[in-house]
PDB file of N, CA and C in Angstrom:
ATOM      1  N   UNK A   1      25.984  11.938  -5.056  1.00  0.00           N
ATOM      2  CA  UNK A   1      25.099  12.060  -6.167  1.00  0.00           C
ATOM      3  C   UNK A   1      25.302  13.418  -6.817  1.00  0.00           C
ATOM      4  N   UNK A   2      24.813  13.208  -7.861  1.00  0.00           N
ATOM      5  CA  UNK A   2      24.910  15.007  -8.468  1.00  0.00           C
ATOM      6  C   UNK A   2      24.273  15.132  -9.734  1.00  0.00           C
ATOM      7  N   UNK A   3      23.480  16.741  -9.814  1.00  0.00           N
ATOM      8  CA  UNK A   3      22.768  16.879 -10.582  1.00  0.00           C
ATOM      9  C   UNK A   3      22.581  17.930 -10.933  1.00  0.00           C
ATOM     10  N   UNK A   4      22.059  18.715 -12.306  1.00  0.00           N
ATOM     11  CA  UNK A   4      22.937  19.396 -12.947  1.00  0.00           C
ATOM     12  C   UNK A   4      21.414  20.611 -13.068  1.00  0.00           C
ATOM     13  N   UNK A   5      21.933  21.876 -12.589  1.00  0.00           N
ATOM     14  CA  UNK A   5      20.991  22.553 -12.522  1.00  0.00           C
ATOM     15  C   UNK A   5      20.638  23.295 -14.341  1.00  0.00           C
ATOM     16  N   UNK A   6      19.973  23.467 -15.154  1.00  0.00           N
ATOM     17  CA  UNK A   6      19.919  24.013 -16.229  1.00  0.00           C
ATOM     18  C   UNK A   6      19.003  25.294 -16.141  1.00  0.00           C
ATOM     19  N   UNK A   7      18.766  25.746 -15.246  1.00  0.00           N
ATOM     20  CA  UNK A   7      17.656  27.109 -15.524  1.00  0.00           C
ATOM     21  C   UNK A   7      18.135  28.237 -14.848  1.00  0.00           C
ATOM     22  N   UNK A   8      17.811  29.229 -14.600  1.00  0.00           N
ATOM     23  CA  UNK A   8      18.227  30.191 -14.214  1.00  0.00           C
ATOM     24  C   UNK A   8      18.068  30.225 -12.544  1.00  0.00           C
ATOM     25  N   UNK A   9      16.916  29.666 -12.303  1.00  0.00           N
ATOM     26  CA  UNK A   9      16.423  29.378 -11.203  1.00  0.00           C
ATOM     27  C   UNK A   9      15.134  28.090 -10.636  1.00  0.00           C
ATOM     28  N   UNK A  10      15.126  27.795 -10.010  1.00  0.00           N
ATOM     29  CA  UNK A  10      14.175  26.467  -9.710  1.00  0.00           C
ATOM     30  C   UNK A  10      14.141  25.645  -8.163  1.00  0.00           C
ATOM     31  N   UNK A  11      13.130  25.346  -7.801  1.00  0.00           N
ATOM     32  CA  UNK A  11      12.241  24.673  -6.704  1.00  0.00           C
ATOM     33  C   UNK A  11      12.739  23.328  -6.766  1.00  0.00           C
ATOM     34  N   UNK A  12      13.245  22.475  -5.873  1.00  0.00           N
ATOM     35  CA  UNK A  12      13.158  21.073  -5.800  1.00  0.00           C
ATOM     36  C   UNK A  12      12.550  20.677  -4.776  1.00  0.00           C
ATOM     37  N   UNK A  13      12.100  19.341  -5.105  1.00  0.00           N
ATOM     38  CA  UNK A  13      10.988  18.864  -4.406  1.00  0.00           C
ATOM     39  C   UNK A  13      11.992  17.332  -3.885  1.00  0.00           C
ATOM     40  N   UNK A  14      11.943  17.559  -2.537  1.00  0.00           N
ATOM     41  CA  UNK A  14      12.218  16.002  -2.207  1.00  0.00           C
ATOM     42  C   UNK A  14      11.355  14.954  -1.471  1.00  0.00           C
ATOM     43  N   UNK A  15      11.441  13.727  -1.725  1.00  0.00           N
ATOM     44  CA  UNK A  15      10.889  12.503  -0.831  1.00  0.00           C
ATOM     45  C   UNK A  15      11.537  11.236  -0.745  1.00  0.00           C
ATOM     46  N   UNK A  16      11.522  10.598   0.414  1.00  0.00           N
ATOM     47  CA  UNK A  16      11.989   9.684   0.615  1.00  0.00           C
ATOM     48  C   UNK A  16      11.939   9.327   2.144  1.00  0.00           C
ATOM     49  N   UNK A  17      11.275   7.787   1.644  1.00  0.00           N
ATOM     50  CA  UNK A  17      10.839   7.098   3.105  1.00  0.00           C
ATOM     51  C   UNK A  17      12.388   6.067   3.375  1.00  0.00           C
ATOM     52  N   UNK A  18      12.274   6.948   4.971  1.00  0.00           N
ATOM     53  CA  UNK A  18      13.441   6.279   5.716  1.00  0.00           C
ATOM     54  C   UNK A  18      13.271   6.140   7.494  1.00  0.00           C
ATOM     55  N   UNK A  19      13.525   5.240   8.297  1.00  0.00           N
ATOM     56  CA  UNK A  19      13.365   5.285   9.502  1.00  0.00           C
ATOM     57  C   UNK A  19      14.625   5.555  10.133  1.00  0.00           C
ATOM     58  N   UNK A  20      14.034   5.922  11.174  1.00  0.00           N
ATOM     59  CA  UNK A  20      15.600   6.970  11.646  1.00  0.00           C
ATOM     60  C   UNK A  20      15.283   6.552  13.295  1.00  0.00           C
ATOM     61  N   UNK A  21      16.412   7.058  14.294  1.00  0.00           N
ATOM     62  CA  UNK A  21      15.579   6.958  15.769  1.00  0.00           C
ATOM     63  C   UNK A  21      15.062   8.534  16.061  1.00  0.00           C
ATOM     64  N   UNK A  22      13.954   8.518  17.761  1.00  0.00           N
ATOM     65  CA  UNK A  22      13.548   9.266  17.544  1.00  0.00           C
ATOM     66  C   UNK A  22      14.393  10.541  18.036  1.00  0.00           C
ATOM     67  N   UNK A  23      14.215  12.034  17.965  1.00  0.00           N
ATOM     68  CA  UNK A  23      15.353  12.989  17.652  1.00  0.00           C
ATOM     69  C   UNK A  23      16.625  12.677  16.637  1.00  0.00           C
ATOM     70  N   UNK A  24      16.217  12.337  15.634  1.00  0.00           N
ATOM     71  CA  UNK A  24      16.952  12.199  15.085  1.00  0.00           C
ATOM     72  C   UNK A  24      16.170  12.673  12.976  1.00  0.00           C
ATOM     73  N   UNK A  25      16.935  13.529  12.419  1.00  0.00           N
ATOM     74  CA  UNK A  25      16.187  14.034  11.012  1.00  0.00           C
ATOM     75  C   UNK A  25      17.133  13.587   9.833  1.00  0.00           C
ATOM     76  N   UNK A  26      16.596  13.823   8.961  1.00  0.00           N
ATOM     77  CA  UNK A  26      17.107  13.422   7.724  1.00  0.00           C
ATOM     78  C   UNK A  26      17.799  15.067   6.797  1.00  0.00           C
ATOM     79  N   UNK A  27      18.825  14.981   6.495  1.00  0.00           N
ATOM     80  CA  UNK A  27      19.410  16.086   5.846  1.00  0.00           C
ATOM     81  C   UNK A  27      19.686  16.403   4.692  1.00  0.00           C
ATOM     82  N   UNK A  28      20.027  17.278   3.560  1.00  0.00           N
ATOM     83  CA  UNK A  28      20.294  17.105   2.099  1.00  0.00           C
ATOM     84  C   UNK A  28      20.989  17.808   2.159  1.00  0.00           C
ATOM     85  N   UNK A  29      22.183  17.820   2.145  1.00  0.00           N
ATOM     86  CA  UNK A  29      23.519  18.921   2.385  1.00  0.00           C
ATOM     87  C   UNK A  29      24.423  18.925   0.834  1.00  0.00           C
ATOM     88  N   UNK A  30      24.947  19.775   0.606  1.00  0.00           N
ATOM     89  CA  UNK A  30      25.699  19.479  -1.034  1.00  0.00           C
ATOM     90  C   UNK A  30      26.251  20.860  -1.332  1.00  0.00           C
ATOM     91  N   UNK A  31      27.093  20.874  -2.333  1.00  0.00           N
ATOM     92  CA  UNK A  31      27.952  21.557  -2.600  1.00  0.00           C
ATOM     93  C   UNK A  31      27.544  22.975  -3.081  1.00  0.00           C
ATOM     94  N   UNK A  32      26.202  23.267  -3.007  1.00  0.00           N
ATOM     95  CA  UNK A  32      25.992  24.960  -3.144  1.00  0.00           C
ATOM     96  C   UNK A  32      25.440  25.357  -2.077  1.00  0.00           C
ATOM     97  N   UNK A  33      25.525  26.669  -2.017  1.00  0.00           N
ATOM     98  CA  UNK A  33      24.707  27.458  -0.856  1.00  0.00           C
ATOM     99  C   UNK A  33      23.679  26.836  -0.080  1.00  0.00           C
ATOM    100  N   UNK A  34      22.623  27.000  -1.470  1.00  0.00           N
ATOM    101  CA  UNK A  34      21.145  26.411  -0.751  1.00  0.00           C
ATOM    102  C   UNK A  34      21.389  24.900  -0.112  1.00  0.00           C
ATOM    103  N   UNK A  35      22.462  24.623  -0.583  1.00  0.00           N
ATOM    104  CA  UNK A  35      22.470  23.485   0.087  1.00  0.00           C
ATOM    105  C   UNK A  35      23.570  23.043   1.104  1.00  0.00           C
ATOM    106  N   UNK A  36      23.987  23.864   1.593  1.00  0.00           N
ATOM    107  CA  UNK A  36      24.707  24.621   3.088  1.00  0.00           C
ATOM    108  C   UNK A  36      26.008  24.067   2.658  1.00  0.00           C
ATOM    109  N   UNK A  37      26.894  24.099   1.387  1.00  0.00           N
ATOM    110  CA  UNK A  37      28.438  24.169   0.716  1.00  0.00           C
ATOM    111  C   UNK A  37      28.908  23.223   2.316  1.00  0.00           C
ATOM    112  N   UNK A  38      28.267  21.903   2.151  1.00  0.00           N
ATOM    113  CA  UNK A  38      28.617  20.918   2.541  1.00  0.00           C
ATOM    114  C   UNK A  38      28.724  21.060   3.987  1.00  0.00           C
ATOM    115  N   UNK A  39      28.404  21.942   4.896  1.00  0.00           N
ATOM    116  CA  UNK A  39      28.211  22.434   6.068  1.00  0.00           C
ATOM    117  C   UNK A  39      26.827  21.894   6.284  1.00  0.00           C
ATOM    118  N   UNK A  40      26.551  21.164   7.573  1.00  0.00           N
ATOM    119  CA  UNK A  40      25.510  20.201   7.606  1.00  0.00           C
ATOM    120  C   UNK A  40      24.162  20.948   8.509  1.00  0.00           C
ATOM    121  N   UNK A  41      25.240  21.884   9.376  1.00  0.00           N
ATOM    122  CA  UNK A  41      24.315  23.146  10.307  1.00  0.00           C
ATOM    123  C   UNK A  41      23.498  24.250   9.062  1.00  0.00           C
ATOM    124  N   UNK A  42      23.718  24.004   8.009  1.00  0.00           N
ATOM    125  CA  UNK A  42      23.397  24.924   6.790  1.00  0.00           C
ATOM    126  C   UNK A  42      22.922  24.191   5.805  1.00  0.00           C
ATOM    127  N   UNK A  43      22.279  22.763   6.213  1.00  0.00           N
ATOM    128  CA  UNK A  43      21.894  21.965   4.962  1.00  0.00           C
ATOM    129  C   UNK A  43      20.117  22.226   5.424  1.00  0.00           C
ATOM    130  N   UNK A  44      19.526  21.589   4.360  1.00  0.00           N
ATOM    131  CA  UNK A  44      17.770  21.369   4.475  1.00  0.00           C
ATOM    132  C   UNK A  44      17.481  20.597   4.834  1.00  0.00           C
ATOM    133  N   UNK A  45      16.562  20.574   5.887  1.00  0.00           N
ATOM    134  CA  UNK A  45      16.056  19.728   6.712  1.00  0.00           C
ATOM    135  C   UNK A  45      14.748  18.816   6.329  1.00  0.00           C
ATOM    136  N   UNK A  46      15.045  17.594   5.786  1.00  0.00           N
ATOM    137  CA  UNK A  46      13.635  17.124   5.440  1.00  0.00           C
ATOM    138  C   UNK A  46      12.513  17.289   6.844  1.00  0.00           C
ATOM    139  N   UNK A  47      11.140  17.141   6.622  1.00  0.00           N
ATOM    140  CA  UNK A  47       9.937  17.218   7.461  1.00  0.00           C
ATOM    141  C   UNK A  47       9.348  15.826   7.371  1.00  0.00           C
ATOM    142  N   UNK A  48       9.263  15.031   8.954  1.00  0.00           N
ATOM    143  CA  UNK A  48       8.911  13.374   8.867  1.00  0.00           C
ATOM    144  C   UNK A  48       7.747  13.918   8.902  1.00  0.00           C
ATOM    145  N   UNK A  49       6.765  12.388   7.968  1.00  0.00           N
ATOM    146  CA  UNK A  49       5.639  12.591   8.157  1.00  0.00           C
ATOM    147  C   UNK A  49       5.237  11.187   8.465  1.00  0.00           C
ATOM    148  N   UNK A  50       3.992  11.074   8.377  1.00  0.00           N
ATOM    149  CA  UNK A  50       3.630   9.604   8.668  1.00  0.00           C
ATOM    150  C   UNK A  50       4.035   8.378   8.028  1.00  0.00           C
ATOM    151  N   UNK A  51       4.374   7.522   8.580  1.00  0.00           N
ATOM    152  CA  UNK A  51       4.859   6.505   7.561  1.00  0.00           C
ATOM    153  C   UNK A  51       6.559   6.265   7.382  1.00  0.00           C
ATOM    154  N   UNK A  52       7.149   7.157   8.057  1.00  0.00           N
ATOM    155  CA  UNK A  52       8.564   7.299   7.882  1.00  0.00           C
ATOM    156  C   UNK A  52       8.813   7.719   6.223  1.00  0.00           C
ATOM    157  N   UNK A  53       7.793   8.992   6.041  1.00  0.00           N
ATOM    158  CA  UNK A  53       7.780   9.616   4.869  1.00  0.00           C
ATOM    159  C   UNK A  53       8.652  11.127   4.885  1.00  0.00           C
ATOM    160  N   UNK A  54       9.928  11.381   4.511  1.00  0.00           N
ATOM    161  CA  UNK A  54      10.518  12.727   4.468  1.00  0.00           C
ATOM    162  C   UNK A  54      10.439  13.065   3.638  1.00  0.00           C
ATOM    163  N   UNK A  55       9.755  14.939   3.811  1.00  0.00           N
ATOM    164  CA  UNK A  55       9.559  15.724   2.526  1.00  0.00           C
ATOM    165  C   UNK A  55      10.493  16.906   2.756  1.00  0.00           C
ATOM    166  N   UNK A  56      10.699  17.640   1.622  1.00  0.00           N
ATOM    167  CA  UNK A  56      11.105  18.857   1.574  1.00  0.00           C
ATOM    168  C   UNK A  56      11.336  19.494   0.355  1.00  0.00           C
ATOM    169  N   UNK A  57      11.780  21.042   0.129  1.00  0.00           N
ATOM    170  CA  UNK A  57      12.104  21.756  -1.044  1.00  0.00           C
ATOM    171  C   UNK A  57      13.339  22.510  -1.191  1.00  0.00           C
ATOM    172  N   UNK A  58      13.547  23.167  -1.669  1.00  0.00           N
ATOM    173  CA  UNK A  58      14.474  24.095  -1.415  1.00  0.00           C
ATOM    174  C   UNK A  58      14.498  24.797  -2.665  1.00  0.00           C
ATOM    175  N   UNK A  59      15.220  26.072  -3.069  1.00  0.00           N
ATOM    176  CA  UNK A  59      15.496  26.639  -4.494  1.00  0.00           C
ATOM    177  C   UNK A  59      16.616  27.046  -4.744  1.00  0.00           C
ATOM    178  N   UNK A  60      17.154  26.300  -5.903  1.00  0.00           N
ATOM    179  CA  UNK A  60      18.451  26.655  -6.309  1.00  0.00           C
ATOM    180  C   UNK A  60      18.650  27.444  -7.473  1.00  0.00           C
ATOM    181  N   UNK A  61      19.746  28.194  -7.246  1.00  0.00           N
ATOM    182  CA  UNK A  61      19.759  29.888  -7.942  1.00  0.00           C
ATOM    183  C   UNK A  61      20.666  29.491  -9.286  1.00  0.00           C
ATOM    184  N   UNK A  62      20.824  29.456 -10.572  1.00  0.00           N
ATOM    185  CA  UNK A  62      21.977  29.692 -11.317  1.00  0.00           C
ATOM    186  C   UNK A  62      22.183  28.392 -11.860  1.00  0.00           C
ATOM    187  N   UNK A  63      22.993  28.298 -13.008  1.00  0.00           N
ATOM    188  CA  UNK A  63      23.030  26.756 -13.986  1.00  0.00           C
ATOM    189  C   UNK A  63      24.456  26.535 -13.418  1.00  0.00           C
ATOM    190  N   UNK A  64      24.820  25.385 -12.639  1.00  0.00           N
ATOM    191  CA  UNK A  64      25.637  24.744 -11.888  1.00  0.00           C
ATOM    192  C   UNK A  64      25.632  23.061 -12.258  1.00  0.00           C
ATOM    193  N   UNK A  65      26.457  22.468 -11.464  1.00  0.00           N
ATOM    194  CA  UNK A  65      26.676  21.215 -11.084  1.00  0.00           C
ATOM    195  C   UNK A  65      26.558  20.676  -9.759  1.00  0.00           C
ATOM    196  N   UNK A  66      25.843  20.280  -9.139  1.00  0.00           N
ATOM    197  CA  UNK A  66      25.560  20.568  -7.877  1.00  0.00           C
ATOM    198  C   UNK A  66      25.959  19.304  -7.668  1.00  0.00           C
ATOM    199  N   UNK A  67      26.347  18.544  -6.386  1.00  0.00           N
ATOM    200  CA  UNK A  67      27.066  17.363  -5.854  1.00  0.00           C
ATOM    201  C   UNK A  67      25.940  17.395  -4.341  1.00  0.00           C
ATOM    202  N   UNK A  68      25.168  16.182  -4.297  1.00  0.00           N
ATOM    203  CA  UNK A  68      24.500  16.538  -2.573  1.00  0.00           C
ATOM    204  C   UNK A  68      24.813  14.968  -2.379  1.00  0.00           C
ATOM    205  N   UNK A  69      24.379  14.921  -0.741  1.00  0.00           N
ATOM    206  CA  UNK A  69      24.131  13.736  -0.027  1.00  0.00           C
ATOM    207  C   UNK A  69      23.180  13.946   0.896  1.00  0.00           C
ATOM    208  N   UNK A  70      22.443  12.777   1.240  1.00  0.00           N
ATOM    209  CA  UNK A  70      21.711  12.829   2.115  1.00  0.00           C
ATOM    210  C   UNK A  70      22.443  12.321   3.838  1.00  0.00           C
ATOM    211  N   UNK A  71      22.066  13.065   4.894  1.00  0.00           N
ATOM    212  CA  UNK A  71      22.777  12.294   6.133  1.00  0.00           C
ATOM    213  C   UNK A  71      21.829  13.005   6.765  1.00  0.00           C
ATOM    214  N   UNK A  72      21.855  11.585   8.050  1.00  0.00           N
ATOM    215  CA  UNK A  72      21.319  11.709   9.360  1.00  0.00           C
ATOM    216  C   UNK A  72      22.068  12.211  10.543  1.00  0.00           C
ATOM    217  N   UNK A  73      20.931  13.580  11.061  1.00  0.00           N
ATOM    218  CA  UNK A  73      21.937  14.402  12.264  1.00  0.00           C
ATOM    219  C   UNK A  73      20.719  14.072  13.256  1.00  0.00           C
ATOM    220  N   UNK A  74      21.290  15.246  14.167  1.00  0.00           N
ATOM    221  CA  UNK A  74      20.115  14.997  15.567  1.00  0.00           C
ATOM    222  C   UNK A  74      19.062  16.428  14.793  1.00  0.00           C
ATOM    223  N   UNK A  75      17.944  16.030  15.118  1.00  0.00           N
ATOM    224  CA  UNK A  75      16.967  16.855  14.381  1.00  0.00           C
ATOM    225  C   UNK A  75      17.017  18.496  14.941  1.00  0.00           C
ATOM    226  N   UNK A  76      17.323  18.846  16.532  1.00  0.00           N
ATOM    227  CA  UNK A  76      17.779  20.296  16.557  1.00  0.00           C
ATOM    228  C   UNK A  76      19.241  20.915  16.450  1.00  0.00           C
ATOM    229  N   UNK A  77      19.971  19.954  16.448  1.00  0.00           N
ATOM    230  CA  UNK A  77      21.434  20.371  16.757  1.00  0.00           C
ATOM    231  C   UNK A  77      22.428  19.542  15.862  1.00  0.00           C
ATOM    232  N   UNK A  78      22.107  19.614  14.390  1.00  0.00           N
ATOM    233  CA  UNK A  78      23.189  18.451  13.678  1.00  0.00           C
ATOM    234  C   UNK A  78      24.649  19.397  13.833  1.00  0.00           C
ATOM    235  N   UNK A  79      25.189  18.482  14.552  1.00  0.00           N
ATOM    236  CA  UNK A  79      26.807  18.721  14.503  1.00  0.00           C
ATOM    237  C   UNK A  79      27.635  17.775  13.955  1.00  0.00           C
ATOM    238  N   UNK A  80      28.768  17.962  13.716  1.00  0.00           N
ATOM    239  CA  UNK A  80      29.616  17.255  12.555  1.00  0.00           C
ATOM    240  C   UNK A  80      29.953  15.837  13.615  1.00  0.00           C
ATOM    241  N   UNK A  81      29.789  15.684  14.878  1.00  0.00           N
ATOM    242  CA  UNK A  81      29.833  14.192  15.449  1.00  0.00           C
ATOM    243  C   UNK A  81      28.753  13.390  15.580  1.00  0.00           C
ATOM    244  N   UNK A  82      27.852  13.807  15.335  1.00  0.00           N
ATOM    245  CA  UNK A  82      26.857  12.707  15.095  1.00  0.00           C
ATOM    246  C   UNK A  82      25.948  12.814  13.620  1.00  0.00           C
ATOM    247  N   UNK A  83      26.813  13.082  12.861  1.00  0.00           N
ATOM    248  CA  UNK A  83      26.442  12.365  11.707  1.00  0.00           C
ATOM    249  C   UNK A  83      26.313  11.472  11.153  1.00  0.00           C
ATOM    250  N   UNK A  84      25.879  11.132  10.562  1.00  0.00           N
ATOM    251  CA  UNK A  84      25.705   9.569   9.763  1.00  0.00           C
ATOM    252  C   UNK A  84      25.237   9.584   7.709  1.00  0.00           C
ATOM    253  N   UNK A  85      26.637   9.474   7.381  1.00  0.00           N
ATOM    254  CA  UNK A  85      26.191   9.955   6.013  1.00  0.00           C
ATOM    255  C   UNK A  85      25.988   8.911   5.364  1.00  0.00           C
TER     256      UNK A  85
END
């Protein structure tokens, strides 16, 4: 997916209900910094809530083109073998 930053700076807000097993989190990893330059140990970690509801934010710096995906790691230790993108 990808989406196109226009401001100098700005807050994103994410959600999305997904069931996962348990130890296991939902990730938003993508091609800038804040969003760990596709390194998954350096991506944002959505927060489950009730309902198999994932939230999160993050802030991205500078007018870019940003490219993300969402993938499932193990919720303390996502390493590049148990991913699931």
């Amino acid at each position: 997916m990808k989406c196109l930053v226009e401001r100098q700076s700005m807050v994103i807000y994410i959600k999305m209900h997904m069931a996962v097993w348990y130890g296991q989190a939902i990730y938003l990893v993508g091609s800038c910094p804040e969003l760990g330059s596709w390194n998954v140990k350096e991506a944002v970690r959505l927060e489950w809530n009730d309902g198999d509801l994932w939230r999160g934010s993050t802030f991205l710096r500078g007018t870019q083109d940003i490219e993300y995906k969402y993938v499932v790691a193990d919720y303390s230790n996502p390493n590049d073998s148990k991913i699931v993108w």
